[in-house]
Protein backbone atom coordinates (compact mmCIF):
# COMPACT_ATOMS: atom_id res chain seq x y z
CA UNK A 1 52.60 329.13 275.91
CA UNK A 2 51.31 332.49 275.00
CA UNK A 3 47.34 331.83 274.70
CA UNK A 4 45.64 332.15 277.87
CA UNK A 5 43.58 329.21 279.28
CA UNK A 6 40.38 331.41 278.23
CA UNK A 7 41.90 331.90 274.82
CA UNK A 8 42.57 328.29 274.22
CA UNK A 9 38.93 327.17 274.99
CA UNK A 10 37.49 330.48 272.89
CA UNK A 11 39.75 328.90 269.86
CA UNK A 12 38.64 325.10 270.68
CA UNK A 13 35.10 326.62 271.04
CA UNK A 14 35.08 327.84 267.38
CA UNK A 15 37.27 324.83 265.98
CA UNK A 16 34.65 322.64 267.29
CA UNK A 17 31.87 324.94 265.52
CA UNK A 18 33.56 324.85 262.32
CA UNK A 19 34.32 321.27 261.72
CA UNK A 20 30.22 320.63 262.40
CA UNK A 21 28.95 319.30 259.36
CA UNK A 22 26.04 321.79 260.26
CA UNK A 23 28.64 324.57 261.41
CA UNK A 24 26.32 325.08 264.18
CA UNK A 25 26.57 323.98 268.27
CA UNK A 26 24.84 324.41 271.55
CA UNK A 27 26.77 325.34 274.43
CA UNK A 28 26.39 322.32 276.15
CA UNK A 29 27.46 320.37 273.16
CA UNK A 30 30.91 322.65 273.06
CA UNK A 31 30.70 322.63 276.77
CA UNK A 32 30.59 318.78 276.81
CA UNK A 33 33.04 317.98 273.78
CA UNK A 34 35.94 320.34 276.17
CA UNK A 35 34.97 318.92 279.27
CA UNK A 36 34.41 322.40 279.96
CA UNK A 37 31.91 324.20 282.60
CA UNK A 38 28.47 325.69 280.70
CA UNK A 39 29.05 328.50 282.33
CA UNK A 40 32.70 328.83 281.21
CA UNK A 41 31.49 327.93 277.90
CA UNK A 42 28.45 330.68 277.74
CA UNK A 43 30.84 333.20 279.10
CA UNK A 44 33.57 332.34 276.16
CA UNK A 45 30.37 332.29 273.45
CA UNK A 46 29.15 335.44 275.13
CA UNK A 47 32.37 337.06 274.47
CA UNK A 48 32.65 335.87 270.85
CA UNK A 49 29.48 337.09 270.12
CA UNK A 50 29.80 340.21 271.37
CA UNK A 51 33.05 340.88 269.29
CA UNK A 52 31.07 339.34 266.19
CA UNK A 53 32.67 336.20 265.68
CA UNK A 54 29.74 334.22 266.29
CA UNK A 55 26.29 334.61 266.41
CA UNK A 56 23.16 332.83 268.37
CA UNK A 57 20.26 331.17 266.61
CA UNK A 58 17.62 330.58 269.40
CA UNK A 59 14.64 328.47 270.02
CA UNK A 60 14.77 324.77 269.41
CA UNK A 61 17.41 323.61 267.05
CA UNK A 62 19.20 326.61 267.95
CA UNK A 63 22.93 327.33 268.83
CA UNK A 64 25.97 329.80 267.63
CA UNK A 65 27.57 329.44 264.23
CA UNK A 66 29.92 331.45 262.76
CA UNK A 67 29.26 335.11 261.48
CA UNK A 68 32.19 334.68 258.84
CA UNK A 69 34.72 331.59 256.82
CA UNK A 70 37.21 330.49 259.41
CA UNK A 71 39.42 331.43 256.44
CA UNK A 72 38.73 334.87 257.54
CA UNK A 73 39.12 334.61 261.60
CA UNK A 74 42.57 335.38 262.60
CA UNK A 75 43.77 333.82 266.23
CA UNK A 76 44.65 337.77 267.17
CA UNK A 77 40.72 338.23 266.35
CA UNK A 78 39.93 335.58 268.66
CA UNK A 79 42.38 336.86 271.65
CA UNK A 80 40.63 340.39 271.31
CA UNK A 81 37.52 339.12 271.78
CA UNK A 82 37.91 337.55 274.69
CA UNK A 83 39.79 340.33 276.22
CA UNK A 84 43.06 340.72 275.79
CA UNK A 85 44.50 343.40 273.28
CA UNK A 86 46.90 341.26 271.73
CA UNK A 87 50.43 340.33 273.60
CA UNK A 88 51.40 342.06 276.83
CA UNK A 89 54.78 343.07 277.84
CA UNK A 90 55.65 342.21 281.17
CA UNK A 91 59.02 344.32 281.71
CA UNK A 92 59.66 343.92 285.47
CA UNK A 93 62.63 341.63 285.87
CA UNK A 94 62.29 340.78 289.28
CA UNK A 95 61.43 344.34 290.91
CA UNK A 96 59.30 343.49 293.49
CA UNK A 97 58.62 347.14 295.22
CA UNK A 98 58.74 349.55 292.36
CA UNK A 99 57.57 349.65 288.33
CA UNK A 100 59.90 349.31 284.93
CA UNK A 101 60.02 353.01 284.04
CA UNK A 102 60.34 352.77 280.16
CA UNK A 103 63.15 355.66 280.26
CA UNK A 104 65.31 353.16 282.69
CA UNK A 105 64.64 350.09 280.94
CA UNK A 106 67.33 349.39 277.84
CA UNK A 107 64.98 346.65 276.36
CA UNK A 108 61.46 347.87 276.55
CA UNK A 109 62.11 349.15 272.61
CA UNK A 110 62.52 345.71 271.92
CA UNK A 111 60.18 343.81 273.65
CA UNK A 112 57.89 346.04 271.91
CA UNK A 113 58.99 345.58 268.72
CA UNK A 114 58.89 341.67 269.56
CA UNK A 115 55.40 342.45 270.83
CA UNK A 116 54.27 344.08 267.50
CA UNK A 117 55.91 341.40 265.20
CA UNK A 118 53.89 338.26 267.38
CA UNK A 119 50.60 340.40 266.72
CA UNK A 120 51.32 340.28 262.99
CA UNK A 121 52.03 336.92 262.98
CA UNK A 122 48.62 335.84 264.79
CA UNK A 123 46.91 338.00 263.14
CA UNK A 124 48.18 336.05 259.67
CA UNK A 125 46.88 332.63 261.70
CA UNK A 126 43.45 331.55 260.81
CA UNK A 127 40.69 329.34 262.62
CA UNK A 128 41.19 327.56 259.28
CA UNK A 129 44.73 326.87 259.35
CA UNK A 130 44.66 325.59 262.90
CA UNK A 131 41.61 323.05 261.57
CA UNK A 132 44.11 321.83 258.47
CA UNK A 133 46.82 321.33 261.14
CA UNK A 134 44.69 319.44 263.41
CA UNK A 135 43.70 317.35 259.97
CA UNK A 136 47.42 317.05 259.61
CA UNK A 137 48.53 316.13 262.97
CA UNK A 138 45.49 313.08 263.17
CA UNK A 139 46.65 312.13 259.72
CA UNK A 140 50.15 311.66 261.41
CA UNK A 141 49.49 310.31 264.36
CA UNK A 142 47.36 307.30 263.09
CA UNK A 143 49.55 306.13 260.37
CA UNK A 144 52.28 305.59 263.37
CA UNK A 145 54.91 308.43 262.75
């Protein structure tokens, strides 16, 4: 898989948040709902926030919703905001005492361009469209296919 572990719970975070009827959640509910740490959970919100995904209502009744659609949050958005700039290219093939130099290395070009063509396609990937496939996938699985 490509997504980190933080990744996966920063896009099961805001899944969770979006299907709410009131689009809104406390940490511990998302927390609770992953059986996921709070402080795992804070630290993903945190980062969301931060990168202006989410945002924080406080005081009682509070919690984060969503600053935008989930139309309109992309699953590259997500990665960047909790870190990571996209894919990385890991070009070592096993050398264990030195680095890839990019002049030595006859497929660096490629993995780039391999690199650039994944961060299109999760950047064309919405919060949305992994909700309607996890509509489509329950669908499936309880009729018995």
């Amino acid at each position: 898989m490509i997504l980190t572990t933080l990744e996966g719970y920063a896009i099961k975070a805001l899944m969770y948040i979006a299907i709410k009827e009131d689009k809104k959640a406390t940490v511990s509910e998302i927390a609770r709902s992953n059986n996921v740490s709070f402080p795992y959970i804070l630290r993903i919100c945190a980062l969301l926030r931060a990168y202006g995904i989410l945002e924080s209502e406080k005081g009682r009744g509070g919690g984060y919703i969503l600053v935008r659609d989930a139309k309109s949050i992309t699953l590259l958005e997500i990665i960047k905001a909790v870190g990571r700039e996209g894919l990385e290219i890991k070009c070592e093939f096993g050398k264990k005492t030195e680095k890839c130099k990019p002049s030595d290395c006859i497929s660096l070009h490629s993995l780039e361009f391999l690199r650039i063509e994944l961060d299109k396609f999760l950047s064309k990937i919405t919060l949305q469209d992994l909700i309607e496939r996890r509509k489509t996938y329950a669908n499936l699985t309880n009729t018995g296919h």
